[in-house]
C-alpha atoms as a PDB file:
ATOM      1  CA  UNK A   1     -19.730   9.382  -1.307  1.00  0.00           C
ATOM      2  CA  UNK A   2     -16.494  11.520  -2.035  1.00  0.00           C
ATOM      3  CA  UNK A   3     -14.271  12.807   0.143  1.00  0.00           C
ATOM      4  CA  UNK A   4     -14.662  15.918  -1.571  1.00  0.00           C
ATOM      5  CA  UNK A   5     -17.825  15.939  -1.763  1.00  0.00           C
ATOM      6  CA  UNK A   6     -18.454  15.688   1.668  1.00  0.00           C
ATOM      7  CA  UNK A   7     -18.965  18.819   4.161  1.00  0.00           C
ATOM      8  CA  UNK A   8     -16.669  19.167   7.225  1.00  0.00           C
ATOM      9  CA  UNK A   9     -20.081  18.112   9.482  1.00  0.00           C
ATOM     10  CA  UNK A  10     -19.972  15.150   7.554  1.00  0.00           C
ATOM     11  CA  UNK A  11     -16.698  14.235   7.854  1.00  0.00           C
ATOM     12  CA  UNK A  12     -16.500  15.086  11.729  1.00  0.00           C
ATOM     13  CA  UNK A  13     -19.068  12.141  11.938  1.00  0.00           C
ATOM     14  CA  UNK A  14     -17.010   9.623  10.826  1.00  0.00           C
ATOM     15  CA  UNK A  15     -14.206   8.094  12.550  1.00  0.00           C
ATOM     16  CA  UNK A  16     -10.443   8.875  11.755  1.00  0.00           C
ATOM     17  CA  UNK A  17     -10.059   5.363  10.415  1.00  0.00           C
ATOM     18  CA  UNK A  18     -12.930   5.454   8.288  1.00  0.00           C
ATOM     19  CA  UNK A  19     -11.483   8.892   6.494  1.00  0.00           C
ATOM     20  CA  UNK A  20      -8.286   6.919   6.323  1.00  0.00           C
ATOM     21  CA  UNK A  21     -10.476   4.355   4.460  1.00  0.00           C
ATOM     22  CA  UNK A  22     -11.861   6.960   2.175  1.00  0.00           C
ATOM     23  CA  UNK A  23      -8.224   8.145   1.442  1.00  0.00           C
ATOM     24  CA  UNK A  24      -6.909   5.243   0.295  1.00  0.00           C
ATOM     25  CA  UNK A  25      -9.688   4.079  -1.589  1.00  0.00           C
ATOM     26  CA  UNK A  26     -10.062   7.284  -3.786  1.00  0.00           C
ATOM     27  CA  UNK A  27      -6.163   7.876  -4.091  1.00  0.00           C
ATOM     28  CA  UNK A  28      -5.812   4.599  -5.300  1.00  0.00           C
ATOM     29  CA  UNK A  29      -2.045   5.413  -3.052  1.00  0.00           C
ATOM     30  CA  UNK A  30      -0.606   4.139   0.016  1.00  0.00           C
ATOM     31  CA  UNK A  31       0.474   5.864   2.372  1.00  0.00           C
ATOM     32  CA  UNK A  32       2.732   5.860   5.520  1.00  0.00           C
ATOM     33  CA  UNK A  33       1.353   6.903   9.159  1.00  0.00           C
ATOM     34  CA  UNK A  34       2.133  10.567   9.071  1.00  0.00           C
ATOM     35  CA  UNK A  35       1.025  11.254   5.294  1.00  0.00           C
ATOM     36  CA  UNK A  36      -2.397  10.186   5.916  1.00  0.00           C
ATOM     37  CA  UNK A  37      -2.877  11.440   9.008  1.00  0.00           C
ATOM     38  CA  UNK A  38      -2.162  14.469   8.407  1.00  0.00           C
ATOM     39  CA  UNK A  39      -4.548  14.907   5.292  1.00  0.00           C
ATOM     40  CA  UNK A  40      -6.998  14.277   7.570  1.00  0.00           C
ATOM     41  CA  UNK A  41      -5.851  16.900   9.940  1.00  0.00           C
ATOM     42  CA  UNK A  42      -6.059  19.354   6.797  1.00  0.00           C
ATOM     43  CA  UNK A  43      -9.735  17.704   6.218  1.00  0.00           C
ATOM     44  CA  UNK A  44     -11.093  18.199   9.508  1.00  0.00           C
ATOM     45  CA  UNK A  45      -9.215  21.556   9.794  1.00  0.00           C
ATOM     46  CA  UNK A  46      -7.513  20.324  13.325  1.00  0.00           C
ATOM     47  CA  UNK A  47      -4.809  22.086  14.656  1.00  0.00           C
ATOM     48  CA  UNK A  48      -1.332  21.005  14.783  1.00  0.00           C
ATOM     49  CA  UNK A  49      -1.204  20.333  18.412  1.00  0.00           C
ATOM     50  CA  UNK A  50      -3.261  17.268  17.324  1.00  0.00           C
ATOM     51  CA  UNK A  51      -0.400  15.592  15.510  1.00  0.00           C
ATOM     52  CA  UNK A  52       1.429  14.643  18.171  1.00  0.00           C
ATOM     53  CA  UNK A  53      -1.228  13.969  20.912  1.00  0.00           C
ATOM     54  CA  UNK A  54      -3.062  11.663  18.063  1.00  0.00           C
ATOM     55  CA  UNK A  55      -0.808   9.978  16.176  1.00  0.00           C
ATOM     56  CA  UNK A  56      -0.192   6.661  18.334  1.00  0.00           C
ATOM     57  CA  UNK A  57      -3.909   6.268  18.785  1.00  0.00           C
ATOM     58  CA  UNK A  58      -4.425   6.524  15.305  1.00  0.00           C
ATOM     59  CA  UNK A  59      -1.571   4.332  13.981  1.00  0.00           C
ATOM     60  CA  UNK A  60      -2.770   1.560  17.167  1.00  0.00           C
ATOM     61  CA  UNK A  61      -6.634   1.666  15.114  1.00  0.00           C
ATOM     62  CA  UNK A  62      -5.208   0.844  11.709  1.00  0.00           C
ATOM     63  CA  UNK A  63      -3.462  -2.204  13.193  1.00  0.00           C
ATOM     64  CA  UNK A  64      -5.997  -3.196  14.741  1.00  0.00           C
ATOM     65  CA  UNK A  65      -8.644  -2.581  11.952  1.00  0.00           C
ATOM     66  CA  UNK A  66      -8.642  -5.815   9.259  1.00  0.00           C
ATOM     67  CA  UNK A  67      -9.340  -3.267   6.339  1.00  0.00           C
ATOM     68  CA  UNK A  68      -6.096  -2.003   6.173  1.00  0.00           C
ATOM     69  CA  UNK A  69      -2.897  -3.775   6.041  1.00  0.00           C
ATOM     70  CA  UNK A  70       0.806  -2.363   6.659  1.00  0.00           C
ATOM     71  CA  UNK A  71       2.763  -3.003   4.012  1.00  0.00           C
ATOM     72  CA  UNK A  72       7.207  -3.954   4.188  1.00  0.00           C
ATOM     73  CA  UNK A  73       7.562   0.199   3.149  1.00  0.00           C
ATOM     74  CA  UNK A  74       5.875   1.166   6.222  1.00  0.00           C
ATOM     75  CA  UNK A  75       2.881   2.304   3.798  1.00  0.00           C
ATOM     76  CA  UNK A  76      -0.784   1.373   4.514  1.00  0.00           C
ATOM     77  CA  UNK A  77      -2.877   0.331   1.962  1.00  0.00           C
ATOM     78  CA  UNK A  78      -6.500  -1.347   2.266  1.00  0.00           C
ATOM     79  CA  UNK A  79      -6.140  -5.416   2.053  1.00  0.00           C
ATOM     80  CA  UNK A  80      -9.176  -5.785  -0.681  1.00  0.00           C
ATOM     81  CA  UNK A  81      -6.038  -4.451  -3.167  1.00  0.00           C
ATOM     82  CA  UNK A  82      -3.596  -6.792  -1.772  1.00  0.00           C
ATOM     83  CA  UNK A  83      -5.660  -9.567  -2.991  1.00  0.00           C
END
């Protein structure tokens, strides 16, 4: 389904990485840490207090998640277009 198709209930039901997923699968762009955390701050509606307290523990579940990959820019992008 797509991202903006999808309700904020919806999207509060998925995990952060799994939005992440959905971002750089329909964007077709990578993206460093900060960029794509922050879109789904704007998704979810979260304040900005969140940034800061959130932002290691999100960048720590991409690295450890095989989907995506970190690329030499610092961007992420998924590993099935790395191929």
């Amino acid at each position: 389904m797509s991202l903006k198709k999808m309700k904020k209930e919806e999207l509060e039901l998925l995990s952060n990485k799994d939005i992440a997923y959905l971002i750089l699968e329909e964007s077709k762009r990578k993206l460093n840490t900060a960029d794509l955390f922050k879109k789904i701050m704007k998704l979810l509606d979260l304040p900005e207090s969140t940034f800061e307290s959130k932002i290691a523990d999100f960048y720590t579940a991409l690295a450890t998640d095989k989907r995506f990959i970190l690329l030499d820019n610092g961007k992420w992008d998924l590993r099935t277009n790395q191929s």
